[in-house]
Protein backbone atom coordinates (compact mmCIF):
# COMPACT_ATOMS: atom_id res chain seq x y z
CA UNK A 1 16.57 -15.74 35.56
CA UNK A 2 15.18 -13.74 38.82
CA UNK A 3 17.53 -15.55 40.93
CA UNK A 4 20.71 -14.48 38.47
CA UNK A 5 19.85 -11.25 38.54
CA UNK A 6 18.77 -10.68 42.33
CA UNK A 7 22.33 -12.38 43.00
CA UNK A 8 24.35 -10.83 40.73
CA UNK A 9 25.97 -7.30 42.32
CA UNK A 10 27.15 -4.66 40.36
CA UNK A 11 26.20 -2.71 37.80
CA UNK A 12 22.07 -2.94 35.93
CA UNK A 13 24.39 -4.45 32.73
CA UNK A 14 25.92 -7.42 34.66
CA UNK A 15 22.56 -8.15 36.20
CA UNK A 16 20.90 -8.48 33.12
CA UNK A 17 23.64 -10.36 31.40
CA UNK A 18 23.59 -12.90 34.71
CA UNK A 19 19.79 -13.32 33.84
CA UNK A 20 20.19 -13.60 30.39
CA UNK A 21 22.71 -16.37 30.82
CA UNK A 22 20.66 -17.99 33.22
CA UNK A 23 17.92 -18.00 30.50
CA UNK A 24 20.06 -19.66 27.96
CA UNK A 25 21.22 -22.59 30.53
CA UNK A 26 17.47 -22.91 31.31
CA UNK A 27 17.01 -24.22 27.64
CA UNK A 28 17.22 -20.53 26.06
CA UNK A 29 14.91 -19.85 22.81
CA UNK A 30 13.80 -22.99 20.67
CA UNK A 31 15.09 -21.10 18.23
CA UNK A 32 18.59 -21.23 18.44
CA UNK A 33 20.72 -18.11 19.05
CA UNK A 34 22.44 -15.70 16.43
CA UNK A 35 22.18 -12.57 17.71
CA UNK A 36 22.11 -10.88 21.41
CA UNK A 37 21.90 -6.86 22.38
CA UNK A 38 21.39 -4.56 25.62
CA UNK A 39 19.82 -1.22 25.79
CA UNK A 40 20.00 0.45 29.21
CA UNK A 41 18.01 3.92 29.58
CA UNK A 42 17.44 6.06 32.42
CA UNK A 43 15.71 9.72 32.14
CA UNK A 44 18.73 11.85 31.77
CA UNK A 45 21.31 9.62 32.20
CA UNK A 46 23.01 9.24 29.19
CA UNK A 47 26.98 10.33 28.93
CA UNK A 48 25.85 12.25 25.74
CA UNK A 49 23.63 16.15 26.30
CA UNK A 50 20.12 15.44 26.06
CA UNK A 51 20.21 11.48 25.99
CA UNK A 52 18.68 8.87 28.41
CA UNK A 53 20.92 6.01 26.59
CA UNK A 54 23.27 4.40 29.33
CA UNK A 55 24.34 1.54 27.89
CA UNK A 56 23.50 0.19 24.34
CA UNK A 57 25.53 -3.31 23.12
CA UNK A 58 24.48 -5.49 19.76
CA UNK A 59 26.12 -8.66 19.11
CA UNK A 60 24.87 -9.68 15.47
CA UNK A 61 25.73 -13.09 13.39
CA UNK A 62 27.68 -14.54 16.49
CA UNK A 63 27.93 -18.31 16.88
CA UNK A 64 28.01 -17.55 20.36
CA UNK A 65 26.35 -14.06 20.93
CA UNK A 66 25.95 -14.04 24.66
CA UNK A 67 29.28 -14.62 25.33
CA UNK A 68 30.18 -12.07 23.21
CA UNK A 69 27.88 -9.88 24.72
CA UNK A 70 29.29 -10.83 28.15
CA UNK A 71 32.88 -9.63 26.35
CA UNK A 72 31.30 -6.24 25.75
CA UNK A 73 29.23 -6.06 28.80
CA UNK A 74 32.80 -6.30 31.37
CA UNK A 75 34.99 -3.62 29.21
CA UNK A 76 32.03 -1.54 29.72
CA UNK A 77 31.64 -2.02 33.20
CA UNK A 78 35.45 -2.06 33.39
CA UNK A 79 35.34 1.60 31.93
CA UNK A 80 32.97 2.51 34.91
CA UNK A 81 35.18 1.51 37.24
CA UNK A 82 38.13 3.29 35.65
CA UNK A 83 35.88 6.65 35.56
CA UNK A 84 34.98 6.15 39.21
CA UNK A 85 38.38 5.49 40.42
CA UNK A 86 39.50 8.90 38.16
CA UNK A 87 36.99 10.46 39.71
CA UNK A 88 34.97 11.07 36.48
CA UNK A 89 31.42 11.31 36.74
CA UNK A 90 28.82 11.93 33.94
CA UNK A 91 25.43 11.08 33.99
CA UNK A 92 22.08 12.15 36.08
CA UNK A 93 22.12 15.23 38.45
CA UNK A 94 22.64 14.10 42.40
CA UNK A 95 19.38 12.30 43.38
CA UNK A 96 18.73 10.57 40.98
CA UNK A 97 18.13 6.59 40.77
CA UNK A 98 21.42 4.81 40.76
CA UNK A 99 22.08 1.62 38.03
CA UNK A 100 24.47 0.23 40.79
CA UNK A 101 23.09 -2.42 43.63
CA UNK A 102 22.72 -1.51 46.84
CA UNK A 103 23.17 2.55 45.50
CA UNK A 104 19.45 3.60 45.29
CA UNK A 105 19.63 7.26 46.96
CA UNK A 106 23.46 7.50 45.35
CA UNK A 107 25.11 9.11 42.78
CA UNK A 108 24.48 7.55 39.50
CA UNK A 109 27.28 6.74 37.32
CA UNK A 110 26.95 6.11 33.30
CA UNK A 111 29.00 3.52 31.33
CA UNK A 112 29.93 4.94 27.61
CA UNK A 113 29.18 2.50 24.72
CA UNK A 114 32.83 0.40 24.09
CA UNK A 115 32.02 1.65 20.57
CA UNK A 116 31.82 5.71 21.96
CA UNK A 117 35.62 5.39 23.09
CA UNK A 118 36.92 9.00 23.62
């Protein structure tokens, strides 16, 4: 799971989904899967006043939640991409830590919720 993640570029989400992929094809929960969900916060970073919510994704009663969550995960980092390339910005004030690789002393950028489309 630390290797997916330390070799996965891009935005925190796609890290984390990497890893939790990687954790599934390790042998996953001896449980079974049926439900899978991201919550990304950051002090001040959400796209809403007053929020520090970044990125929040469920996937409930899914015979195959992580690749659903994967689904939701790239329209929302598609959406950053689309914002960046506008030129939109919203999130933490200049200085702040970026969620993006290889961005640490950058601008951070926030990713709105696929369900927050507007």
């Amino acid at each position: 799971m630390v290797e997916a993640f330390e070799a996965t570029e891009g935005h925190l989400s796609l890290r984390l989904q990497a890893a939790l992929e990687a954790g599934q094809a390790a042998g996953g929960d001896r449980r079974g899967m049926q439900s899978a969900a991201m919550l990304i916060v950051q002090e001040d970073g959400g796209v809403w006043l007053n929020n520090d919510v970044v990125l929040r994704l469920q996937v409930d009663d899914h015979e195959e939640p992580i690749a659903e969550l994967r689904r939701l995960v790239e329209i929302a980092a598609a959406r950053l991409q689309r914002r960046r390339r506008s030129g939109g910005s919203t999130g933490p004030p200049p200085g702040a830590v970026s969620l993006e690789r290889g961005q640490e002393n950058g601008p951070p950028e926030s990713v709105r919720p696929p369900h927050a489309a507007g």
